[in-house]
Protein backbone atom coordinates (compact mmCIF):
# COMPACT_ATOMS: atom_id res chain seq x y z
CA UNK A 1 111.68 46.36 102.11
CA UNK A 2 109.87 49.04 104.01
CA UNK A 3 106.97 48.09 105.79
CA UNK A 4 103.35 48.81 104.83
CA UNK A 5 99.82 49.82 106.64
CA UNK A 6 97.01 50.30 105.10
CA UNK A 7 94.23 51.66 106.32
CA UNK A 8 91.53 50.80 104.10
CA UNK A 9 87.97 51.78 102.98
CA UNK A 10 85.30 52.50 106.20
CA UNK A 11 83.38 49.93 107.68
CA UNK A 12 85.41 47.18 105.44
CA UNK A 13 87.66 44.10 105.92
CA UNK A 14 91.42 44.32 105.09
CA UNK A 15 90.86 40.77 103.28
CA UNK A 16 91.55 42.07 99.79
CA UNK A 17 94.42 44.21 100.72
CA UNK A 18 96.09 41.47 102.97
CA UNK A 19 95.98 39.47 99.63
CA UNK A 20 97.59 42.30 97.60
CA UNK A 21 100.19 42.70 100.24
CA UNK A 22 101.03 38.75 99.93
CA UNK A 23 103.70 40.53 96.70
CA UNK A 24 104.89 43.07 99.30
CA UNK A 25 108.70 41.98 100.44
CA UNK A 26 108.54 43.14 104.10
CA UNK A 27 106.32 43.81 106.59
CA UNK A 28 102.42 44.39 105.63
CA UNK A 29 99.29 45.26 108.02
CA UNK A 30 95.75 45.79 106.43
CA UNK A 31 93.66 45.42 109.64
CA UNK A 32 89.95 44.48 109.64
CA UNK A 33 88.38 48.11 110.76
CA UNK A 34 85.03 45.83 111.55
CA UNK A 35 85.82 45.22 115.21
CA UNK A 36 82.95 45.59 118.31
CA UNK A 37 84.39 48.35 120.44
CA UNK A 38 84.72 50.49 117.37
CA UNK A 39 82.34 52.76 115.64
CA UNK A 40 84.50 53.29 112.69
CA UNK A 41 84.91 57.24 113.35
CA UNK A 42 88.51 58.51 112.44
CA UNK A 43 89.18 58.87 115.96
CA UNK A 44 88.87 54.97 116.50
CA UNK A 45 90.60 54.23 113.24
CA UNK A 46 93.45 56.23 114.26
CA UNK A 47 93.49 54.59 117.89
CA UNK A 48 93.33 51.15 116.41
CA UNK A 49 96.61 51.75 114.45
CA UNK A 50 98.81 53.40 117.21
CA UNK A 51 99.46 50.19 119.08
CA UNK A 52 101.05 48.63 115.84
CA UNK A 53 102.66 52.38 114.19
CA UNK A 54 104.33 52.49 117.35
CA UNK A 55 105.90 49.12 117.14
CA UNK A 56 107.06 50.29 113.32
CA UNK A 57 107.56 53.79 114.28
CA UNK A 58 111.41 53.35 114.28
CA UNK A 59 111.08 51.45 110.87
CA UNK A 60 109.42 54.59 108.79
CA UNK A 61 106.60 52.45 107.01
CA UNK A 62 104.65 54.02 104.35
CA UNK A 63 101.01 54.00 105.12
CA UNK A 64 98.32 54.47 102.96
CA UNK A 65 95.52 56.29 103.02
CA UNK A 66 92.53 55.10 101.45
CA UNK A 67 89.18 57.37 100.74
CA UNK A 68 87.49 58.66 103.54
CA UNK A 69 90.65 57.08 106.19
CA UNK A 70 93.49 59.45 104.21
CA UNK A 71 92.85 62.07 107.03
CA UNK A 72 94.15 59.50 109.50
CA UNK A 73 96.73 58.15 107.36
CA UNK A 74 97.87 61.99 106.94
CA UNK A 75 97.88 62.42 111.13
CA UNK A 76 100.39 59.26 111.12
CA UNK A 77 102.61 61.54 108.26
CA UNK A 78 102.06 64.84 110.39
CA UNK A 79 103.64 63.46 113.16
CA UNK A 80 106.46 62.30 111.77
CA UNK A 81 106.45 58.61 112.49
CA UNK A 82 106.15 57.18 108.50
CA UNK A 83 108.83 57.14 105.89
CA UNK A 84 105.65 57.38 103.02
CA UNK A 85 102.55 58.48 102.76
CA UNK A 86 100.12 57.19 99.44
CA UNK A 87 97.02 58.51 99.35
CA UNK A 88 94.65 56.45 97.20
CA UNK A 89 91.36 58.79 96.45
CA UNK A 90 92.33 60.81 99.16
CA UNK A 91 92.55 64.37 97.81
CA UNK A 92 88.89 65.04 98.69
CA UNK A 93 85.81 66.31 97.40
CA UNK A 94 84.39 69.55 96.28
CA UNK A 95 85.55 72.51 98.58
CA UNK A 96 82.41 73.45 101.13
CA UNK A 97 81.60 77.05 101.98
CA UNK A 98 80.90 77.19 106.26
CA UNK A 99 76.90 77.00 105.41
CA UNK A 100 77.83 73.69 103.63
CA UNK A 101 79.75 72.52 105.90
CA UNK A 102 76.88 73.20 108.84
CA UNK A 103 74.80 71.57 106.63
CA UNK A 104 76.48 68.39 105.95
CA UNK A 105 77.45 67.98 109.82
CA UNK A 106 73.85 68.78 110.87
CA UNK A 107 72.73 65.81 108.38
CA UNK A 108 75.56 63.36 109.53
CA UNK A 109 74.89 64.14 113.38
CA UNK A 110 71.19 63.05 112.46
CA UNK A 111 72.06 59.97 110.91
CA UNK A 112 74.18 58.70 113.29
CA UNK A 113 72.10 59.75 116.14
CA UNK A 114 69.41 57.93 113.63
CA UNK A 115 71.74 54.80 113.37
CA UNK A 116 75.18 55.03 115.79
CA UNK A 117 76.46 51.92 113.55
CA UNK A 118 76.75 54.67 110.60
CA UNK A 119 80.63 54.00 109.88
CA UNK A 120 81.01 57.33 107.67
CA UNK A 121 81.78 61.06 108.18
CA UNK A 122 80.44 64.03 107.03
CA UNK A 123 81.45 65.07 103.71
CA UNK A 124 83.16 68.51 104.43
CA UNK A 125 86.31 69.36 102.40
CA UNK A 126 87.63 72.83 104.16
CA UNK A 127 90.50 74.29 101.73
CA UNK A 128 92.31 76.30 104.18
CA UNK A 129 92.49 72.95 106.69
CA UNK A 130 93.80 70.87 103.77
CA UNK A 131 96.41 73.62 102.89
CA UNK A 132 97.68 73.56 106.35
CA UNK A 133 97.65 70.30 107.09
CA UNK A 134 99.23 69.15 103.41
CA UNK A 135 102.15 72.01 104.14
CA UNK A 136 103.34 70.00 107.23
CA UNK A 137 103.71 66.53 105.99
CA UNK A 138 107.21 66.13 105.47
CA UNK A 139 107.67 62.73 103.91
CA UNK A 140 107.48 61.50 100.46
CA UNK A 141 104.19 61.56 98.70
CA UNK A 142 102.31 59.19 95.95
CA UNK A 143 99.19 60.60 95.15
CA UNK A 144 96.80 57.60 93.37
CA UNK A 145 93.15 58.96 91.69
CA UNK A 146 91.04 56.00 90.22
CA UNK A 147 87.79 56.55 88.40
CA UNK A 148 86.38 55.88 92.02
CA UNK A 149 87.72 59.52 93.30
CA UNK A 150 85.20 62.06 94.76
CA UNK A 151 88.21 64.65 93.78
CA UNK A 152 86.85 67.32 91.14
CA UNK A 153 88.13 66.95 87.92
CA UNK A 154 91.29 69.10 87.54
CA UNK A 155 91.90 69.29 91.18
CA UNK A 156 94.54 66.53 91.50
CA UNK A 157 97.40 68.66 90.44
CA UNK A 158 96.67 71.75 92.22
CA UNK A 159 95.69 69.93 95.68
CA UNK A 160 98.85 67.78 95.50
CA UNK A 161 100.98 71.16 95.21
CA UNK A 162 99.58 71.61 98.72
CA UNK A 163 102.17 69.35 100.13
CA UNK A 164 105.13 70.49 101.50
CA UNK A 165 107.73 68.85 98.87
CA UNK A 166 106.72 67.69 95.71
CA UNK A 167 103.83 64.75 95.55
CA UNK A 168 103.99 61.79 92.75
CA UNK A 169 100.64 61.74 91.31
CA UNK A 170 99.64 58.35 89.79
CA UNK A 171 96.20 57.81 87.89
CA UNK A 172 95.04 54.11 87.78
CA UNK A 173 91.97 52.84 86.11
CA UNK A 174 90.91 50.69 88.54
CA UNK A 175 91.00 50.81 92.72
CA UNK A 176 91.62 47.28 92.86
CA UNK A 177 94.53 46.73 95.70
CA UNK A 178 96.59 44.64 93.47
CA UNK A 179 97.04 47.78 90.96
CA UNK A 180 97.60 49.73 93.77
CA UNK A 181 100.00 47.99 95.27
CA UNK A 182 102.06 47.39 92.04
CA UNK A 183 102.52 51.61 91.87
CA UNK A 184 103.23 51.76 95.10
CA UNK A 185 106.31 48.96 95.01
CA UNK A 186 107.37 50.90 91.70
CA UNK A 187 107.45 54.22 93.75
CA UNK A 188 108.77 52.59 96.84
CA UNK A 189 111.81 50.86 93.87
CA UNK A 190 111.94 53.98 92.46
């Protein structure tokens, strides 16, 4: 089977996806995202993985996107080195005008100055960035919204016809990784 990375919630272990990803037939990789030299940023998360994407790069695995790390799961599908990209309550949040964006990046710059363990990111959500960024990925899609989304109601559908070719969207009630995992092996089988 194709093999899998996850890159899971900020600041948390990859314990409860590794045990998910015991049902996965191939190659699986939830890595812990707690580690010393890393501040949790996207730029570290996305560092962290290209030692290991590389070694899979000729394999195409799907990675998934989880929350606040779909961005770097969707840098992986920009550049062309994944067969799949799932995006579990990755769509985003509420659009942000450019004075809400200042805003929220003023207020996360003083909270991490405040506390540089802060593991999260500002939450800006910039339409036109999404749209262009969503029109390049070239892979297959699975879109997967939980009750656990930050994605305004009735903007599922219209933000996964961003994507380049059509995107599965799947709605689970639960984020557990277990469910997830089951819809992705049924979209992977499918």
């Amino acid at each position: 089977m194709t093999p899998i990375v996850v890159v899971h919630d900020v600041g948390s272990s990859g314990a409860g996806w590794r045990a998910a990803l015991r049902s996965w037939d191939g190659d699986a990789h939830a890595p812990d995202l707690l580690l010393e030299r890393a501040s949790g940023d996207r730029t570290d998360v996305v560092w962290l993985l290209l030692e290991h994407m590389e070694g899979w790069r000729d394999r195409a695995p799907v990675i998934v996107g989880c929350g606040e790390h779909s961005l770097a799961a969707e840098t992986f599908a920009l550049s062309g080195w994944v067969g799949g990209l799932v995006l579990v309550d990755g769509l985003g949040g509420a659009w942000t005008t450019p004075e809400q964006q200042v805003r929220a990046q003023t207020e996360w710059l003083r909270r991490k100055y405040d506390d540089p363990s802060f593991g999260s990111y500002p939450l800006v959500w910039v339409e036109s960035f999404a749209r262009a960024l969503r029109a390049n990925v070239a892979c297959p899609v699975l879109l997967i919204e939980t009750p656990a989304s930050i994605t305004p109601a009735g903007e599922a559908e219209r933000r996964a016809a961003q994507f380049r070719q059509p995107a599965d969207l799947v709605r689970l009630g639960s984020p557990e990784p277990v469910r997830v995992v089951e819809a992705i092996k049924a979209w992977v089988g499918s």
